[in-house]
PDB file of N, CA and C in Angstrom:
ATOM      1  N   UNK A   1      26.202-207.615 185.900  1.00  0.00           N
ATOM      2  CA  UNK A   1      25.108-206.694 185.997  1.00  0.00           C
ATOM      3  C   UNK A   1      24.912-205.998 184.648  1.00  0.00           C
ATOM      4  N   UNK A   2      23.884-206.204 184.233  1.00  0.00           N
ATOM      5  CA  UNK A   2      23.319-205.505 182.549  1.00  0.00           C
ATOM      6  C   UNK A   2      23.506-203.804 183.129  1.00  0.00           C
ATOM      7  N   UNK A   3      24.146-202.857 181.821  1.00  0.00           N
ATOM      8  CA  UNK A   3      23.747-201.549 181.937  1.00  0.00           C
ATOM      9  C   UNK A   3      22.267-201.394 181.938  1.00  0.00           C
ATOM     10  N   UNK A   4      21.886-200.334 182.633  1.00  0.00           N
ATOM     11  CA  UNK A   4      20.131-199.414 182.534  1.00  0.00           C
ATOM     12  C   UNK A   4      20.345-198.666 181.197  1.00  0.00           C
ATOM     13  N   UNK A   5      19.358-199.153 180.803  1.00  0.00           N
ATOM     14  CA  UNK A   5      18.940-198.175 179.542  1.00  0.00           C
ATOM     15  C   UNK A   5      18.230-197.295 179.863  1.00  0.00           C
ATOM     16  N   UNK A   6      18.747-196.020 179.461  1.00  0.00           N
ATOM     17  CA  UNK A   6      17.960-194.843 179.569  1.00  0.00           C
ATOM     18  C   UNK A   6      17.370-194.823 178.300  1.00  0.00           C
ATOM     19  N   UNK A   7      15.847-193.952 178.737  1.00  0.00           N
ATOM     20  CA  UNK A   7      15.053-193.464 177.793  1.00  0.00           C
ATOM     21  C   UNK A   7      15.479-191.905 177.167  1.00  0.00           C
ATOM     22  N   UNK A   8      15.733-191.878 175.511  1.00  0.00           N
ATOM     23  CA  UNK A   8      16.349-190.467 175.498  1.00  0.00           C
ATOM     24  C   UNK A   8      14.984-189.988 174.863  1.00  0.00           C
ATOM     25  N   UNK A   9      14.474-188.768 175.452  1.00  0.00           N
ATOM     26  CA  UNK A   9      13.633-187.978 174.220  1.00  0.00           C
ATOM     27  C   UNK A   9      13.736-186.942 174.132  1.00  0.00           C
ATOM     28  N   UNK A  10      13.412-186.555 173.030  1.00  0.00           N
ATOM     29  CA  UNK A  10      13.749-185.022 172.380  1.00  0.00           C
ATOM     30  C   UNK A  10      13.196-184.045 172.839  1.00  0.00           C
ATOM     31  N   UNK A  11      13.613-182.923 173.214  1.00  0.00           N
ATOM     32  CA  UNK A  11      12.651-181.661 173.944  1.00  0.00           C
ATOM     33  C   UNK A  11      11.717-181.610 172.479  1.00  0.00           C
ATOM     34  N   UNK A  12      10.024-181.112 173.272  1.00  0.00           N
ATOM     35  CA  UNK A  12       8.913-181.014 172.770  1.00  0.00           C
ATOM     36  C   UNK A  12       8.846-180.047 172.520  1.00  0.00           C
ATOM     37  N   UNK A  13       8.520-179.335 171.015  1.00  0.00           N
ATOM     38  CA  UNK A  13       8.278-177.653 170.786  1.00  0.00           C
ATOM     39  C   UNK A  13       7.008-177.567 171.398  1.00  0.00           C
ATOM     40  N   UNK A  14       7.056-176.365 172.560  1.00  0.00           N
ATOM     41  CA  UNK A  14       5.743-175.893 173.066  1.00  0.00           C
ATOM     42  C   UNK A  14       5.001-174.635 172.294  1.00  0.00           C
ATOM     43  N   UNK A  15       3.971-174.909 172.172  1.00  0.00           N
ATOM     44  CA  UNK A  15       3.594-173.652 171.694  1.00  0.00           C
ATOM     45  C   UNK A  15       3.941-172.481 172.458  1.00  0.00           C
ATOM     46  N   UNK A  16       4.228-171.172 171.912  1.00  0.00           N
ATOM     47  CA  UNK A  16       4.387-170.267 172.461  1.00  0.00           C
ATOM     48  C   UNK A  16       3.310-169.494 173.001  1.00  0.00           C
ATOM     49  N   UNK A  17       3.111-169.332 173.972  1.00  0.00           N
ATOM     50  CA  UNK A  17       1.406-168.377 174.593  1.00  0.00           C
ATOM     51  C   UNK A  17       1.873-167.051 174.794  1.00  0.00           C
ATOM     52  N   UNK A  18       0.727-166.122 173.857  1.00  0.00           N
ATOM     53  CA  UNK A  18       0.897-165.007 174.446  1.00  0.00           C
ATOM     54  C   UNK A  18       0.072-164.640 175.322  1.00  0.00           C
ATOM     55  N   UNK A  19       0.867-163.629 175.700  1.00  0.00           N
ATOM     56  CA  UNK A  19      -0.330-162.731 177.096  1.00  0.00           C
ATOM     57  C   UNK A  19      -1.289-162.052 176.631  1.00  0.00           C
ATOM     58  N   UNK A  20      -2.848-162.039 177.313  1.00  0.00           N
ATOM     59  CA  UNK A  20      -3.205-161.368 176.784  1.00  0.00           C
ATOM     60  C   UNK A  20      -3.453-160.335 177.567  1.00  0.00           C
ATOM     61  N   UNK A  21      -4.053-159.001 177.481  1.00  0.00           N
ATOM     62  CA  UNK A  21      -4.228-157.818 178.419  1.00  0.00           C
ATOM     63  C   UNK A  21      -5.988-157.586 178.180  1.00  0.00           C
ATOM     64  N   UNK A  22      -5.844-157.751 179.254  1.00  0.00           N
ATOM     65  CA  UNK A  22      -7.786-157.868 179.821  1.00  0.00           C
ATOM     66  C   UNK A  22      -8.088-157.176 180.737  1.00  0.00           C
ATOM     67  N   UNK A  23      -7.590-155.643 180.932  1.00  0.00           N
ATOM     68  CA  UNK A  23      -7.300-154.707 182.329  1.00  0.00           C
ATOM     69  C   UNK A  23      -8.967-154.246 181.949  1.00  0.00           C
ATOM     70  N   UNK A  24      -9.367-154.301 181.090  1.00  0.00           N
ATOM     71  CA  UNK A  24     -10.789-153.275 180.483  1.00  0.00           C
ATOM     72  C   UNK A  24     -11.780-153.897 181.425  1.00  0.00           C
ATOM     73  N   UNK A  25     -12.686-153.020 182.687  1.00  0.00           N
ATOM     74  CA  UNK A  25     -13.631-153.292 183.247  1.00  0.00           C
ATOM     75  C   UNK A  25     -14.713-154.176 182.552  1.00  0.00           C
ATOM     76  N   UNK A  26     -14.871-154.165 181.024  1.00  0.00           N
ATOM     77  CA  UNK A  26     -16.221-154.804 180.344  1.00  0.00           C
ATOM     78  C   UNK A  26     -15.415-156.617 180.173  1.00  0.00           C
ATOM     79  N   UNK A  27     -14.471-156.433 180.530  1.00  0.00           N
ATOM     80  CA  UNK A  27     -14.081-157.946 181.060  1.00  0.00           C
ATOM     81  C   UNK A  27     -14.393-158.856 181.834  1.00  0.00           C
ATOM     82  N   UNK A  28     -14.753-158.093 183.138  1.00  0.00           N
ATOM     83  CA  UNK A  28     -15.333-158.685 183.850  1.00  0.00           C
ATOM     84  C   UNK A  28     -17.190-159.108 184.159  1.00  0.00           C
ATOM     85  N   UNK A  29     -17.821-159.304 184.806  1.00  0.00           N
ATOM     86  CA  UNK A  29     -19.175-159.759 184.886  1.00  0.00           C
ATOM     87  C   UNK A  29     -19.793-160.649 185.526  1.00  0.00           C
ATOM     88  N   UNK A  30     -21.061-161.186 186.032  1.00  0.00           N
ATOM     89  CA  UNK A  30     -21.221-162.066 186.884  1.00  0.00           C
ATOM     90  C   UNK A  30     -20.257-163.411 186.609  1.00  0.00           C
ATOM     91  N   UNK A  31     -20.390-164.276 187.165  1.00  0.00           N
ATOM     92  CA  UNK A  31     -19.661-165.556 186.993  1.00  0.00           C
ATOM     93  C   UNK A  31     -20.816-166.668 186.334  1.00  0.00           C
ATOM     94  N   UNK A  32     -19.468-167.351 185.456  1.00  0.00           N
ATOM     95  CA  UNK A  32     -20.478-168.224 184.279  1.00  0.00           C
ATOM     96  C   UNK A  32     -19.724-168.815 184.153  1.00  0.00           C
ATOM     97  N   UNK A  33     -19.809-170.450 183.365  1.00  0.00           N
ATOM     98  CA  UNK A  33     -18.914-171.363 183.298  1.00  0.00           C
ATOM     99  C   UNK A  33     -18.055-170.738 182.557  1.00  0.00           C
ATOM    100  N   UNK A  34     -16.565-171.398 182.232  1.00  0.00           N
ATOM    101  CA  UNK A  34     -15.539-171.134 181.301  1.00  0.00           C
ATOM    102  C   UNK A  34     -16.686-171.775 180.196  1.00  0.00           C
ATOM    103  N   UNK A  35     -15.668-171.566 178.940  1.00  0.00           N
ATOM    104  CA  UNK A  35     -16.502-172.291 177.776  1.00  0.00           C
ATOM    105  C   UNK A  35     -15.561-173.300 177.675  1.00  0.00           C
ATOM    106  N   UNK A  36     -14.088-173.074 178.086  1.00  0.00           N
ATOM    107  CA  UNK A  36     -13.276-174.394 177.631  1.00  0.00           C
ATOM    108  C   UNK A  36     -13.234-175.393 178.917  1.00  0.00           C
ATOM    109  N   UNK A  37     -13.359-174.434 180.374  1.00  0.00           N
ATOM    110  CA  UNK A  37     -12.985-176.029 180.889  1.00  0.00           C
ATOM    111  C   UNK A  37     -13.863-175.849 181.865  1.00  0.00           C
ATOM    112  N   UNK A  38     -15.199-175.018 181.859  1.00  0.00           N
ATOM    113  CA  UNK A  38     -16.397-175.044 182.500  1.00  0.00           C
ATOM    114  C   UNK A  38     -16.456-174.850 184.112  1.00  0.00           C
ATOM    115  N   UNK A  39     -15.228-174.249 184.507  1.00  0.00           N
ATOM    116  CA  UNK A  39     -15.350-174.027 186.213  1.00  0.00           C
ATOM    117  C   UNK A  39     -15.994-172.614 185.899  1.00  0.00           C
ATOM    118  N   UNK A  40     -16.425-172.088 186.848  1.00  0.00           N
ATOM    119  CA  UNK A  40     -16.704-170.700 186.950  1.00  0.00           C
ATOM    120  C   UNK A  40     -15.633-169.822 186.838  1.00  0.00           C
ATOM    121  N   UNK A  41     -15.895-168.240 185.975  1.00  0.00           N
ATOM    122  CA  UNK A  41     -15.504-167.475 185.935  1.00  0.00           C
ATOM    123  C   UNK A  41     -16.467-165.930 186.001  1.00  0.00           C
ATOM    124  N   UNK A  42     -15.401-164.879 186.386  1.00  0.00           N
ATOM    125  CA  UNK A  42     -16.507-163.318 186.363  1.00  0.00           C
ATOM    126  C   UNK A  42     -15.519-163.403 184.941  1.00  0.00           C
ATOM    127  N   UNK A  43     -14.948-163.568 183.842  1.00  0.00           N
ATOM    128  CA  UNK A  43     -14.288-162.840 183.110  1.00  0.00           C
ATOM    129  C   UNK A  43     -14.794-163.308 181.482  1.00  0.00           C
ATOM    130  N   UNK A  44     -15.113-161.992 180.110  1.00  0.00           N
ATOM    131  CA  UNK A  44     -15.646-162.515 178.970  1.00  0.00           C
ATOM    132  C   UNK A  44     -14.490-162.157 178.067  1.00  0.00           C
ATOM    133  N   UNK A  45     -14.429-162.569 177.148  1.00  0.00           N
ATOM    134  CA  UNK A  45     -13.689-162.469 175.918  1.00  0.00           C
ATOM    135  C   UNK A  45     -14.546-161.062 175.529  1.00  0.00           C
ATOM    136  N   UNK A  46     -13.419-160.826 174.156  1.00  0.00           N
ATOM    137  CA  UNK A  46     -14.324-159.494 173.468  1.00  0.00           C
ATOM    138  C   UNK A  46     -15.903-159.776 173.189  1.00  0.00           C
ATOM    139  N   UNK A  47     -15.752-161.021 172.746  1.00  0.00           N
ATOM    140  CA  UNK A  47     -17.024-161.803 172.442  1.00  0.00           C
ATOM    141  C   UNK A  47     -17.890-162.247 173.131  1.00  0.00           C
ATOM    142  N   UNK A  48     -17.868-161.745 174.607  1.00  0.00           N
ATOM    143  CA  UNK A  48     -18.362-161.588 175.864  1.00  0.00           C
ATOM    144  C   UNK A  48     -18.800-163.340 175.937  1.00  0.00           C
ATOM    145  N   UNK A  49     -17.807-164.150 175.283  1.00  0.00           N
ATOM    146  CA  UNK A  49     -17.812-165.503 175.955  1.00  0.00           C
ATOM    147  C   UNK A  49     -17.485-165.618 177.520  1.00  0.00           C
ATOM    148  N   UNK A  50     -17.869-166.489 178.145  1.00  0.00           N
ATOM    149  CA  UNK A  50     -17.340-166.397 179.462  1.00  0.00           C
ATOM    150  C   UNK A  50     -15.990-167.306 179.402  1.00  0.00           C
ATOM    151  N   UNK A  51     -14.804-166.807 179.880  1.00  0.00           N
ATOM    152  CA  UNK A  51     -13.940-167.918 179.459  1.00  0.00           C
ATOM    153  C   UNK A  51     -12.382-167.330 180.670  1.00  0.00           C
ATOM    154  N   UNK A  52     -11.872-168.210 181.059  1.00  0.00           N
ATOM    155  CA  UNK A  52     -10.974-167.455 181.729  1.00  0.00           C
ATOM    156  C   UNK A  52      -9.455-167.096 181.330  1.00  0.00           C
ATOM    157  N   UNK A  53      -8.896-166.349 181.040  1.00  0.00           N
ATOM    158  CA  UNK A  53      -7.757-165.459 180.673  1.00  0.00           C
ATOM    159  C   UNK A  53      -6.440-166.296 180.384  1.00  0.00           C
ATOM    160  N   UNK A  54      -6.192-167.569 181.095  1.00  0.00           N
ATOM    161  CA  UNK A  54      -5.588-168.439 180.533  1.00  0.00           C
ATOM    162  C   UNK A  54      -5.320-169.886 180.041  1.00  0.00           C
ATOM    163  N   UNK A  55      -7.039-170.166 180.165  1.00  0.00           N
ATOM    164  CA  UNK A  55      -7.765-170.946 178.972  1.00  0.00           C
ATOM    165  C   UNK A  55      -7.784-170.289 177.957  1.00  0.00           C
ATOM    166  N   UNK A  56      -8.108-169.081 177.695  1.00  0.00           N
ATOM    167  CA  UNK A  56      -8.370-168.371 176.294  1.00  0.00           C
ATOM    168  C   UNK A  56      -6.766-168.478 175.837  1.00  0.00           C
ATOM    169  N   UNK A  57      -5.812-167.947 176.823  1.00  0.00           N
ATOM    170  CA  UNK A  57      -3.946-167.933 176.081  1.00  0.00           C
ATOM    171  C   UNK A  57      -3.831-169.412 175.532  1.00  0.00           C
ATOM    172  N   UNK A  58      -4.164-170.705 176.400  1.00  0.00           N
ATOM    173  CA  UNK A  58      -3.570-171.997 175.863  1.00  0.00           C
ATOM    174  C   UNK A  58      -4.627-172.271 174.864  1.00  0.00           C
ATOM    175  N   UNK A  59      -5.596-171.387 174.340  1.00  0.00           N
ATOM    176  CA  UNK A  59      -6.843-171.729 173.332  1.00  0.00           C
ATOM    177  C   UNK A  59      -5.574-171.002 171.988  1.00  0.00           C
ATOM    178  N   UNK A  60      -5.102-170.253 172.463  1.00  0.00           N
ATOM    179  CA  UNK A  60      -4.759-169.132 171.440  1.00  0.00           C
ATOM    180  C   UNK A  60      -3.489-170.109 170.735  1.00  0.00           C
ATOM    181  N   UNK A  61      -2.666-170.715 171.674  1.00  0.00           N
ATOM    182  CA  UNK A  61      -1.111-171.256 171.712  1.00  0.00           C
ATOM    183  C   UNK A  61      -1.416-172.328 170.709  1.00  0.00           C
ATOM    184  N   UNK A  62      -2.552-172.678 171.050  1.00  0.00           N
ATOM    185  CA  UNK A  62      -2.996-174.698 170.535  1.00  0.00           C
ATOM    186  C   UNK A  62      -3.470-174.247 169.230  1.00  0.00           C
ATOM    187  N   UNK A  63      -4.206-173.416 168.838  1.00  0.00           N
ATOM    188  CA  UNK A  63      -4.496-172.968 167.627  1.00  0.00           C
ATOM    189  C   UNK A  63      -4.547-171.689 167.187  1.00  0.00           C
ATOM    190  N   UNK A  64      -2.560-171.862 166.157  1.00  0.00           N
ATOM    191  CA  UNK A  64      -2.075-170.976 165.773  1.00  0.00           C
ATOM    192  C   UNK A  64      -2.809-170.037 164.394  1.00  0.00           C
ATOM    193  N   UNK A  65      -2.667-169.266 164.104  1.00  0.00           N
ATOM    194  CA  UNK A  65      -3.462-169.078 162.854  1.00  0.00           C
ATOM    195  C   UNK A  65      -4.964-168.472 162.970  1.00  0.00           C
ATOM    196  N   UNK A  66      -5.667-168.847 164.108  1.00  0.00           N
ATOM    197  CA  UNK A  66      -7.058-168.956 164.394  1.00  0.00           C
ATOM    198  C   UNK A  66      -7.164-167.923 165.207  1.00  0.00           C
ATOM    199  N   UNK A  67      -8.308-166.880 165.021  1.00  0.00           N
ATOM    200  CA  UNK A  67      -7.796-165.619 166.059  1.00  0.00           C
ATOM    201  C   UNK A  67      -9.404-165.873 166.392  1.00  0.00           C
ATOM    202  N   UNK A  68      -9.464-165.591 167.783  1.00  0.00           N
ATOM    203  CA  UNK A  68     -10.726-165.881 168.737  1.00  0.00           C
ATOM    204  C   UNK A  68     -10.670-165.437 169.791  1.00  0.00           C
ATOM    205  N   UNK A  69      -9.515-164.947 170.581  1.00  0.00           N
ATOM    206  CA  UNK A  69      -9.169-164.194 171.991  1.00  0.00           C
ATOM    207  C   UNK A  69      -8.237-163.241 171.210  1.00  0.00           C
ATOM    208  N   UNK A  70      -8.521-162.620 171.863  1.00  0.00           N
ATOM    209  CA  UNK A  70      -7.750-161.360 171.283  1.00  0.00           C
ATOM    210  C   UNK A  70      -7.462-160.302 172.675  1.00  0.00           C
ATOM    211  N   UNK A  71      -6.191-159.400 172.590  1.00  0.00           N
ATOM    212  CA  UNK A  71      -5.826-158.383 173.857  1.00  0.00           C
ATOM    213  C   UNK A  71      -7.088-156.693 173.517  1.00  0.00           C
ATOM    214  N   UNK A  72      -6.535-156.385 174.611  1.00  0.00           N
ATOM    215  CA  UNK A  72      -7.197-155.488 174.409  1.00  0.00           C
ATOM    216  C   UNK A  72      -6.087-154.289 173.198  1.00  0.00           C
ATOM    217  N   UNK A  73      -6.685-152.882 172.839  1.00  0.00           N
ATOM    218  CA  UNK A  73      -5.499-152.365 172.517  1.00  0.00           C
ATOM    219  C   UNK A  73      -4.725-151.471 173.349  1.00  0.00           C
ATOM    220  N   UNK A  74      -3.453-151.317 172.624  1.00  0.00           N
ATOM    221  CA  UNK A  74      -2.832-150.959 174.179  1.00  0.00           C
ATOM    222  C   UNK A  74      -3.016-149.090 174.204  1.00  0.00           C
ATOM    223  N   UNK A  75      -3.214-148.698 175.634  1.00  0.00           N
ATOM    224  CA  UNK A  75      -3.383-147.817 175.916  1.00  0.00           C
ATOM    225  C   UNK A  75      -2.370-146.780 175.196  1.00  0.00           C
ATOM    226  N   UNK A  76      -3.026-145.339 175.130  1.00  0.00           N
ATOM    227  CA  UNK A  76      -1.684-144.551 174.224  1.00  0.00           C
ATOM    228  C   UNK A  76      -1.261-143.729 175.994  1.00  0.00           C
ATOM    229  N   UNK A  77       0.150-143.059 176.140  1.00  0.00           N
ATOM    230  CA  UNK A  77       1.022-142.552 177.126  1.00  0.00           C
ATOM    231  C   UNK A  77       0.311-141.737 177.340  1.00  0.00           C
ATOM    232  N   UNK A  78       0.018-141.068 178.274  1.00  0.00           N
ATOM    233  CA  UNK A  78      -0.235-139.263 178.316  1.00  0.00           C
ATOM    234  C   UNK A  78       1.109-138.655 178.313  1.00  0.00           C
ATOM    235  N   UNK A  79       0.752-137.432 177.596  1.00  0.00           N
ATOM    236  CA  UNK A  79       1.743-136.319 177.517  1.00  0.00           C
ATOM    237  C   UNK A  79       2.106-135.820 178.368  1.00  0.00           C
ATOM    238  N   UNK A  80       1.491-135.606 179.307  1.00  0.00           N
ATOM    239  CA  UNK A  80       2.258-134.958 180.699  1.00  0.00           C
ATOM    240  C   UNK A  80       1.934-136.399 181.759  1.00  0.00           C
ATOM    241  N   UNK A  81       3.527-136.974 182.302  1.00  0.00           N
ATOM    242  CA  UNK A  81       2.921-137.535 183.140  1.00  0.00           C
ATOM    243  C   UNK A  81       4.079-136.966 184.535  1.00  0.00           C
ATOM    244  N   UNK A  82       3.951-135.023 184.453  1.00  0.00           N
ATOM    245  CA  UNK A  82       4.580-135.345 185.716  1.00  0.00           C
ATOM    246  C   UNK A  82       3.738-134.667 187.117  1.00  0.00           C
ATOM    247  N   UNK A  83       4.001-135.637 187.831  1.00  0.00           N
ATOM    248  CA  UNK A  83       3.040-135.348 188.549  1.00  0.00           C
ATOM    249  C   UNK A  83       3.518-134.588 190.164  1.00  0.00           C
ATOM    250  N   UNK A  84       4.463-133.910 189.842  1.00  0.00           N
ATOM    251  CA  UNK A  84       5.162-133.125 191.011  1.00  0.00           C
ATOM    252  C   UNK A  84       4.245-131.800 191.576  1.00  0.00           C
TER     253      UNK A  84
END
């Protein structure tokens, strides 16, 4: 009986995706195709593209360098948060 040859391959560097934060009401909006993979979405980029939140992350991952989705900025703490 011949040994099975296994196939060896090398783990694939994945791009790393970041998150993005899209909590801002002007995010949302009627529903319109994605721009990347054209199902419907209510949600726009800053650029009030219609596009959905993690099409825009694997847009971001696939092309490093290239800024086109972007987070929102992040909220500052309030000073008093006690609420007793």
């Amino acid at each position: 009986m011949t040994p099975r040859r296994t196939k060896t391959t090398e783990p694939t560097e994945r791009p790393q995706v970041v998150l993005l934060d899209w909590r801002d009401s002007r995010h949302f909006k009627w529903e319109a195709p994605c721009m990347l993979c054209r199902k419907p979405t209510p949600l726009r980029s800053h650029a009030d593209e219609p596009v959905h939140k993690t099409c825009a992350e694997s847009w971001n991952a696939a092309h490093p360098g290239e800024v086109r989705f972007v987070s929102d900025p992040t909220p500052k703490r309030r000073t008093n948060d006690d609420h007793a």
